[in-house]
C-alpha atoms as a PDB file:
ATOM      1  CA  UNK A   1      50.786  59.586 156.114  1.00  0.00           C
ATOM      2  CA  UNK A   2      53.473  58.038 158.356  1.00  0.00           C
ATOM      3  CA  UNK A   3      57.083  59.250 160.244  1.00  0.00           C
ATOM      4  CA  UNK A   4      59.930  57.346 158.599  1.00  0.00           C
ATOM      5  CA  UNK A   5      62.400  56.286 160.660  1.00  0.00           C
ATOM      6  CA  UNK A   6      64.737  59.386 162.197  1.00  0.00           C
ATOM      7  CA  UNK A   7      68.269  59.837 160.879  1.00  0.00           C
ATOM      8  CA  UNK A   8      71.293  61.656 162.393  1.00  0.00           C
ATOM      9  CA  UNK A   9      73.109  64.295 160.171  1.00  0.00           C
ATOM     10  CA  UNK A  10      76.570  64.252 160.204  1.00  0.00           C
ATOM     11  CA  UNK A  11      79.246  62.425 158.647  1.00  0.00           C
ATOM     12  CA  UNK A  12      77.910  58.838 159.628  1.00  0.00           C
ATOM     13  CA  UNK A  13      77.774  55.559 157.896  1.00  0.00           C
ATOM     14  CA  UNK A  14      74.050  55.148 155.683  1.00  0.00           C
ATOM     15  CA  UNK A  15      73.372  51.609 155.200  1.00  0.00           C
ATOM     16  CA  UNK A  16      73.806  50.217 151.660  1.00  0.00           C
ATOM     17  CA  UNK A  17      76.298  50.507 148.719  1.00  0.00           C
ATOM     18  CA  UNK A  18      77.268  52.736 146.404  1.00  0.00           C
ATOM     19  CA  UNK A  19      79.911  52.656 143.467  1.00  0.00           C
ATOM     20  CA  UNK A  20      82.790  54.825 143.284  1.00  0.00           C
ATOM     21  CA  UNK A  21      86.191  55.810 142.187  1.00  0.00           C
ATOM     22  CA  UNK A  22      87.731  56.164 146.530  1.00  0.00           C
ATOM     23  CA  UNK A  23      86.499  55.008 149.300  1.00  0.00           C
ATOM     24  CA  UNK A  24      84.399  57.894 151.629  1.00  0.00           C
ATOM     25  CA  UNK A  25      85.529  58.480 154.941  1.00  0.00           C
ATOM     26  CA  UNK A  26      82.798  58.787 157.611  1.00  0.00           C
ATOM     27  CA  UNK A  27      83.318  58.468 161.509  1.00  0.00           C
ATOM     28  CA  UNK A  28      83.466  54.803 163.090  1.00  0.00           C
ATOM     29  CA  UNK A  29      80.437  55.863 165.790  1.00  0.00           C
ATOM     30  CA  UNK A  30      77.398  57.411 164.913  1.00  0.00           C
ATOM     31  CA  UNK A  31      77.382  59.458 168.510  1.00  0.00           C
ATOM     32  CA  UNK A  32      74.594  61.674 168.855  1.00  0.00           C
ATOM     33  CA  UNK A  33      77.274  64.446 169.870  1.00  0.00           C
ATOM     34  CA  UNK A  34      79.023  64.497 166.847  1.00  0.00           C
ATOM     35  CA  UNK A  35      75.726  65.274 164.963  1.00  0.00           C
ATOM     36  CA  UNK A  36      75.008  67.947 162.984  1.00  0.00           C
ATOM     37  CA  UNK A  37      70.901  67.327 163.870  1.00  0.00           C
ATOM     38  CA  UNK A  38      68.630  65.251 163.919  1.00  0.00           C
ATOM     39  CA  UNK A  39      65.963  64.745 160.937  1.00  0.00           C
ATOM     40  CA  UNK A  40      62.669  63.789 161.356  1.00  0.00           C
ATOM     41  CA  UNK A  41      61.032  62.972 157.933  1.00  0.00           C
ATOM     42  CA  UNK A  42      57.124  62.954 157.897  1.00  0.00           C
ATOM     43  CA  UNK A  43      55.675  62.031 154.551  1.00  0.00           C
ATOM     44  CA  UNK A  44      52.504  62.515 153.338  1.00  0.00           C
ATOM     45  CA  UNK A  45      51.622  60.003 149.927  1.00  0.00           C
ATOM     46  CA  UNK A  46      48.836  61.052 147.880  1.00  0.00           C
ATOM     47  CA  UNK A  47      48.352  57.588 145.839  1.00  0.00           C
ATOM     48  CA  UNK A  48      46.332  58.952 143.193  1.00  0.00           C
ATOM     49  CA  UNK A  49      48.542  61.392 141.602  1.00  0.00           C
ATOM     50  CA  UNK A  50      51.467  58.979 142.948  1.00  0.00           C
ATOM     51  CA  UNK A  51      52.923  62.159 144.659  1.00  0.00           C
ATOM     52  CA  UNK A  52      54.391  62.453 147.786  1.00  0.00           C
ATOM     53  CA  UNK A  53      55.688  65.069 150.046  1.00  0.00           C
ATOM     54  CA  UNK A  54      57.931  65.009 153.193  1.00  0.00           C
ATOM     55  CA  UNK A  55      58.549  67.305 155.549  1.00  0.00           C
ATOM     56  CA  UNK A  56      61.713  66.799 157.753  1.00  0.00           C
ATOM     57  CA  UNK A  57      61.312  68.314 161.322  1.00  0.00           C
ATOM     58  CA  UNK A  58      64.747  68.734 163.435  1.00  0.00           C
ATOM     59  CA  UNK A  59      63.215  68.925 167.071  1.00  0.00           C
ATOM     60  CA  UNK A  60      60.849  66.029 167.819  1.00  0.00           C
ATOM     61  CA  UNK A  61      57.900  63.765 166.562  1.00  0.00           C
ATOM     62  CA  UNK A  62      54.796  65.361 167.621  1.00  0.00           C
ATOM     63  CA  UNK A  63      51.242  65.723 167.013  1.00  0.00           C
ATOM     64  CA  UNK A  64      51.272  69.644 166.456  1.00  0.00           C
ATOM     65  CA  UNK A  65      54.371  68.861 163.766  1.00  0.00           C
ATOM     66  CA  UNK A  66      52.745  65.726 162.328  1.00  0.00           C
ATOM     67  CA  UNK A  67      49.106  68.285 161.738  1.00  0.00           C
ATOM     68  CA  UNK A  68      51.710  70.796 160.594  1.00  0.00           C
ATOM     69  CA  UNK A  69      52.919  68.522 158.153  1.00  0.00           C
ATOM     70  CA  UNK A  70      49.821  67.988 157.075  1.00  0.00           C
ATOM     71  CA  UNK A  71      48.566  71.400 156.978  1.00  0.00           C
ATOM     72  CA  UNK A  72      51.777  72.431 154.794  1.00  0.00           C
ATOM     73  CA  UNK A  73      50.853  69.741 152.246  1.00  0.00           C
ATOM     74  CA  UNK A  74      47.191  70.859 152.512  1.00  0.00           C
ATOM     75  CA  UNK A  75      47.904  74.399 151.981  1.00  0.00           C
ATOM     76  CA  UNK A  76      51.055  73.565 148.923  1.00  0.00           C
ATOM     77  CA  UNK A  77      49.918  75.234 145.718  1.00  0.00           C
ATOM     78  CA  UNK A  78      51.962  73.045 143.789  1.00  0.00           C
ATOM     79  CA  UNK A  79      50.911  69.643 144.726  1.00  0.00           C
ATOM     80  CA  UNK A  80      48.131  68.006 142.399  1.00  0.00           C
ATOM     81  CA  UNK A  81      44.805  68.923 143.148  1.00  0.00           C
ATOM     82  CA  UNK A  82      41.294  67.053 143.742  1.00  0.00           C
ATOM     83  CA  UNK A  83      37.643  67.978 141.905  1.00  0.00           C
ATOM     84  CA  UNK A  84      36.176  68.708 145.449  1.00  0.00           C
ATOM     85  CA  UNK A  85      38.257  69.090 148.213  1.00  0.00           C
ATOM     86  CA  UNK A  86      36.042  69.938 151.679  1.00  0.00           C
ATOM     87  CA  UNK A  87      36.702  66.620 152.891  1.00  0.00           C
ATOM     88  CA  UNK A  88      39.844  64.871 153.680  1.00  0.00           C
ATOM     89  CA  UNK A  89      40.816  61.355 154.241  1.00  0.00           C
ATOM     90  CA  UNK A  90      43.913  59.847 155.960  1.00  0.00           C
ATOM     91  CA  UNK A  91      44.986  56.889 156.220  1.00  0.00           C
ATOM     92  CA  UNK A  92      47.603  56.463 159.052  1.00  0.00           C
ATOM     93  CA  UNK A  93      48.957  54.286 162.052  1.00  0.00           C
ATOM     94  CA  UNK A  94      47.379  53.386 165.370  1.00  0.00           C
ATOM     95  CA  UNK A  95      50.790  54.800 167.008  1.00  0.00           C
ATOM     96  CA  UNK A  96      53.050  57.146 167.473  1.00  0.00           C
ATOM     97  CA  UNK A  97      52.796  61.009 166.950  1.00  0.00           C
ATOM     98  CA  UNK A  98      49.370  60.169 165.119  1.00  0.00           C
ATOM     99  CA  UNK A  99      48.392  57.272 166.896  1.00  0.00           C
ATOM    100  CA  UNK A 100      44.783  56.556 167.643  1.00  0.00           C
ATOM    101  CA  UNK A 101      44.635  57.451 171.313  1.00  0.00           C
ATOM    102  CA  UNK A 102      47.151  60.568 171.115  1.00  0.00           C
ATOM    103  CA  UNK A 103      45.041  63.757 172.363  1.00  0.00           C
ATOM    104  CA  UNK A 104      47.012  65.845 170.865  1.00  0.00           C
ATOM    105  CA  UNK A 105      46.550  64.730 167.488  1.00  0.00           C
ATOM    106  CA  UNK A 106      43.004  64.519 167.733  1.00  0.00           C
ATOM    107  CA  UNK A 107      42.710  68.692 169.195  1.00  0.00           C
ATOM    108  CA  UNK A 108      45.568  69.712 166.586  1.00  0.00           C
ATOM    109  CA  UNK A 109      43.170  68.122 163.780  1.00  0.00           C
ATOM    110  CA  UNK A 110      40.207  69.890 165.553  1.00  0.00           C
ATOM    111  CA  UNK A 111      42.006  73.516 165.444  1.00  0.00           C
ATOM    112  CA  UNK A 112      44.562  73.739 162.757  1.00  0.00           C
ATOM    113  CA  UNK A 113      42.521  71.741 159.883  1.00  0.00           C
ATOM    114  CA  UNK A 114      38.824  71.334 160.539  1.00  0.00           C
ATOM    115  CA  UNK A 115      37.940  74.675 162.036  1.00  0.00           C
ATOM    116  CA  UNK A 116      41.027  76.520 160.298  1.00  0.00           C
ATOM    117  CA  UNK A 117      40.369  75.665 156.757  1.00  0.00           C
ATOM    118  CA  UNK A 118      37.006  74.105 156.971  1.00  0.00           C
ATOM    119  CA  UNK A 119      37.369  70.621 155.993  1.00  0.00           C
ATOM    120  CA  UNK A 120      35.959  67.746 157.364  1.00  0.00           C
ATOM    121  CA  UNK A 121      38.027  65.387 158.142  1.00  0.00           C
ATOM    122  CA  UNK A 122      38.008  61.818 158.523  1.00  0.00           C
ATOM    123  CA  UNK A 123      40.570  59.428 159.986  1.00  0.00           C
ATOM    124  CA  UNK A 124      41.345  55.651 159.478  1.00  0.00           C
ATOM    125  CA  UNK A 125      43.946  54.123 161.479  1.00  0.00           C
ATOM    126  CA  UNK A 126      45.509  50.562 160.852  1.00  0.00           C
ATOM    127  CA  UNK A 127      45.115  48.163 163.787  1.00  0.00           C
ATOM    128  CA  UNK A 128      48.164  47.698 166.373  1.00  0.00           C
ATOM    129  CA  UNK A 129      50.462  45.406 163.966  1.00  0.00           C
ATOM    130  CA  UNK A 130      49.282  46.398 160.375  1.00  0.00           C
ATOM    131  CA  UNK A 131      51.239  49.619 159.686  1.00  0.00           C
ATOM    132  CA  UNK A 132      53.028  47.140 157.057  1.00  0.00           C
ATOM    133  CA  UNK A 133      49.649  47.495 155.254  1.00  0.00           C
ATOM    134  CA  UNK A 134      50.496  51.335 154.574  1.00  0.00           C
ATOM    135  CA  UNK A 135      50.856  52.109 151.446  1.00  0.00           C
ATOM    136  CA  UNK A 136      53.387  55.018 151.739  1.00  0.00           C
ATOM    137  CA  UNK A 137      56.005  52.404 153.400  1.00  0.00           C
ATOM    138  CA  UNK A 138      55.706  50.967 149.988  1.00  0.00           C
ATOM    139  CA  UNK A 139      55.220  53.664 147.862  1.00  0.00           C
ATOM    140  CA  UNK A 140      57.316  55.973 148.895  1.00  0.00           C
ATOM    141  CA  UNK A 141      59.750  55.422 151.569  1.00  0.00           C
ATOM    142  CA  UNK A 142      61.855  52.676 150.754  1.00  0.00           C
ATOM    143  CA  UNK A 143      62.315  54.548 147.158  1.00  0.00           C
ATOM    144  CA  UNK A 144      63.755  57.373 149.589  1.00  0.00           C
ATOM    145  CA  UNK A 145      65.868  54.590 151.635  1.00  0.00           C
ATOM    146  CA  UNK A 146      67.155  52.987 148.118  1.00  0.00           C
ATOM    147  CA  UNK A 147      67.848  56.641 146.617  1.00  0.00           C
ATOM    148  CA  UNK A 148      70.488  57.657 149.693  1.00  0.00           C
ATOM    149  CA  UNK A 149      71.575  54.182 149.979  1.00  0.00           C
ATOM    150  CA  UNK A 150      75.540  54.100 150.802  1.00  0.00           C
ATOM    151  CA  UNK A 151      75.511  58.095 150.881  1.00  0.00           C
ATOM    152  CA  UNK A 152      76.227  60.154 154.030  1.00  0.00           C
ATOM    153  CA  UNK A 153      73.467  62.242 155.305  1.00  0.00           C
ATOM    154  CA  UNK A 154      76.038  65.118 156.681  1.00  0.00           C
ATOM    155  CA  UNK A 155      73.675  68.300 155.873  1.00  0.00           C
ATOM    156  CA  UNK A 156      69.889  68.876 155.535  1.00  0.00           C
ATOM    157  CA  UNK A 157      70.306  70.158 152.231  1.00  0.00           C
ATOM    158  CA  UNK A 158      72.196  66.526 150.906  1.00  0.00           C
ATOM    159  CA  UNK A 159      69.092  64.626 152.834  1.00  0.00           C
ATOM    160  CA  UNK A 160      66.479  67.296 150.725  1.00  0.00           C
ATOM    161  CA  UNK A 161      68.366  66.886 148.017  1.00  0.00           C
ATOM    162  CA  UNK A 162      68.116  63.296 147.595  1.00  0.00           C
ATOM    163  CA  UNK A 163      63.907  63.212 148.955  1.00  0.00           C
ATOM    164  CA  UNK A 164      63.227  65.265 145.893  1.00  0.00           C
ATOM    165  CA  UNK A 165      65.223  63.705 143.457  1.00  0.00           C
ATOM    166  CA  UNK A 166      63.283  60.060 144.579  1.00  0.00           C
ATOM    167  CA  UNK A 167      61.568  59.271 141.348  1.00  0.00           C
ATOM    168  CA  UNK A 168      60.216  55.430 139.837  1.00  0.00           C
ATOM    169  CA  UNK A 169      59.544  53.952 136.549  1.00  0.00           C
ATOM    170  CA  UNK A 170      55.979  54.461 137.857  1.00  0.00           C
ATOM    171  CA  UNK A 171      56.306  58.355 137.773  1.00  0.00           C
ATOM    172  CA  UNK A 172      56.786  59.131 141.295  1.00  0.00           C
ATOM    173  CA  UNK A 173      57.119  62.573 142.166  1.00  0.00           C
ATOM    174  CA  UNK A 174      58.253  63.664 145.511  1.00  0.00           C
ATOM    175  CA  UNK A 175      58.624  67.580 147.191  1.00  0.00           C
ATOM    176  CA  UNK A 176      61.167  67.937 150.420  1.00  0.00           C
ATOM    177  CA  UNK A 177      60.635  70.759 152.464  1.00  0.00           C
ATOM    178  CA  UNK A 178      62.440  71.629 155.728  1.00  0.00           C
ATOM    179  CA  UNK A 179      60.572  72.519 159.130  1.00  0.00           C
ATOM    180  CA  UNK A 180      62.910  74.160 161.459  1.00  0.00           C
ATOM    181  CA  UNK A 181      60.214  74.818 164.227  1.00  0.00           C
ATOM    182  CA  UNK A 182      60.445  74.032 168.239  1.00  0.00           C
ATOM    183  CA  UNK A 183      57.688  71.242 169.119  1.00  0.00           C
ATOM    184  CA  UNK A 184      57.430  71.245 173.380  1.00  0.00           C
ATOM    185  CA  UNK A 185      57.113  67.530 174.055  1.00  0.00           C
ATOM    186  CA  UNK A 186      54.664  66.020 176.907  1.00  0.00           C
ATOM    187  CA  UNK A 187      51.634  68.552 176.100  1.00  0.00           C
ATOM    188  CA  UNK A 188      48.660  67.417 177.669  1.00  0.00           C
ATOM    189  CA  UNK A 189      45.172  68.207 176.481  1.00  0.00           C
ATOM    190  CA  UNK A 190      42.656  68.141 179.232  1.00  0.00           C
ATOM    191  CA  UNK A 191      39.161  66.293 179.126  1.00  0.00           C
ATOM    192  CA  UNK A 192      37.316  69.363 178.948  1.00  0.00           C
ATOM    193  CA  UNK A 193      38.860  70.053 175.446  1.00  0.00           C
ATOM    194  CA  UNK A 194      38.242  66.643 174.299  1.00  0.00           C
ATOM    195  CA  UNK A 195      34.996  67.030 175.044  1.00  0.00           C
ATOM    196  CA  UNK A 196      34.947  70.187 173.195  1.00  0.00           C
ATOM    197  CA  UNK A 197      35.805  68.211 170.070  1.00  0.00           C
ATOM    198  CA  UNK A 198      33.473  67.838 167.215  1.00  0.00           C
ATOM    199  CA  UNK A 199      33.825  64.647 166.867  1.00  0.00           C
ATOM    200  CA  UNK A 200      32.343  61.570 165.693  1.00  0.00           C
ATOM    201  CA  UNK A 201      33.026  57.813 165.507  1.00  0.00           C
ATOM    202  CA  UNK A 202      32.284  55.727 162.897  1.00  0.00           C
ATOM    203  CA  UNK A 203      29.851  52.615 163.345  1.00  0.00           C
ATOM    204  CA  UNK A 204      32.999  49.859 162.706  1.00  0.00           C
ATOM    205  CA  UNK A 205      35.594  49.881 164.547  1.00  0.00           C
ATOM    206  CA  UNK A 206      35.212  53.329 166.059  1.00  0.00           C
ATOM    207  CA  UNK A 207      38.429  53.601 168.201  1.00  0.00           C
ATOM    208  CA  UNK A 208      40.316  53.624 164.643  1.00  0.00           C
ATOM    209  CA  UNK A 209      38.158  55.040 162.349  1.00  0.00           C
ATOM    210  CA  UNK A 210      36.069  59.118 163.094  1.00  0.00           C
ATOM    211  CA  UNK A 211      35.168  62.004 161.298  1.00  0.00           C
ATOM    212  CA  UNK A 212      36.608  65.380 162.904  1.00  0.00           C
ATOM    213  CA  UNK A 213      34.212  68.001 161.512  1.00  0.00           C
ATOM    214  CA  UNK A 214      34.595  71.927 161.667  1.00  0.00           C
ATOM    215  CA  UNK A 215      33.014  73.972 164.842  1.00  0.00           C
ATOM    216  CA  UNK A 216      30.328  76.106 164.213  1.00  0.00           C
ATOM    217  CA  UNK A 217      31.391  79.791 164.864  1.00  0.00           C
ATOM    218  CA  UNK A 218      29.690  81.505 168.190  1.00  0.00           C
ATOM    219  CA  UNK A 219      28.046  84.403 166.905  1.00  0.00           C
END
């Protein structure tokens, strides 16, 4: 799972070409204030059914909305499903809204996926300058880029639009879905709920790579 990179909507420029019959017209400055929104697209890749699924926030790049992304593809009944599914493994980067030393990230995985739905969950970060290593940059969004190559982003519904219709000679599928929701930014989790975490770190590498397992209930 990984953020791709955030796009303005509006009637702005897209990098790439496209053929067609006229010329489209599209303002000479992308300024923020001429924007329709911002989109945040968070994709999830699951590389064994070669399915993907992004989930395009409008507010900001968070760890509750990167969980909630997460939860939402969790919780899809229409995305391919595993034999046994009480354990989950992702693969992301060391930064960012799921970076290794976000708090945030760590508690939302604590209470809206381990002790919520009762998974265990285990998390593997690439180091500080391998993200180019992750597969869904590979496998998934620069099919997305190359799709709305050359074509205006100016609504959410064009930028869903061309997310779903993403496909490869490989069989790529790929659901868009949109998350309208408010994420406060600067949320600070204190060291008494870290500490609350169940959490473990592996043997190698353990600032990377832990297991988040569910609470045990108080009775």
């Amino acid at each position: 799972m990984d953020a791709k990179k955030r796009e303005l909507i509006g009637n702005f420029k897209n990098p790439g070409q496209v053929w067609c019959r006229e010329p489209d017209i599209v303002n000479a400055y992308d300024f923020p204030t001429d924007a329709v929104g911002v989109a945040i697209p968070y994709g999830v890749y699951d590389p064994r059914h070669n399915f993907g699924a992004v989930y395009v926030g409008t507010c900001a790049e968070t760890g509750e909305f990167a969980v909630e992304a997460l939860g939402l593809w969790y919780e899809d009944s229409d995305r391919p499903n595993f034999p046994c599914e009480d354990k989950l493994l992702i693969l992301c980067d060391a930064g960012g809204s799921n970076g290794c030393r976000s708090r945030l990230w760590k508690r939302q995985l604590q209470v809206h996926l381990a002790d919520r739905l009762g998974i265990e969950v285990m998390v593997c970060h690439y180091p500080t300058g391998a993200s180019k290593w992750n597969l869904i940059e590979h496998k998934l969004f620069n099919h997305i880029s190359l799709n709305w190559a050359g074509k205006p982003l100016r609504t959410y519904e064009t930028m869903l639009g061309y997310i779903q219709g993403t496909t490869t000679t490989t069989g790529l599928k790929v659901k868009a879905e949109l998350v309208d929701h408010t994420y406060q930014t600067g949320l600070k989790v204190s060291d008494a709920e870290m500490a609350a975490l169940n959490l473990t770190r592996r043997p190698i590498c353990p600032q990377w790579n832990y297991i988040i397992s569910p609470r045990k209930r108080a009775c």
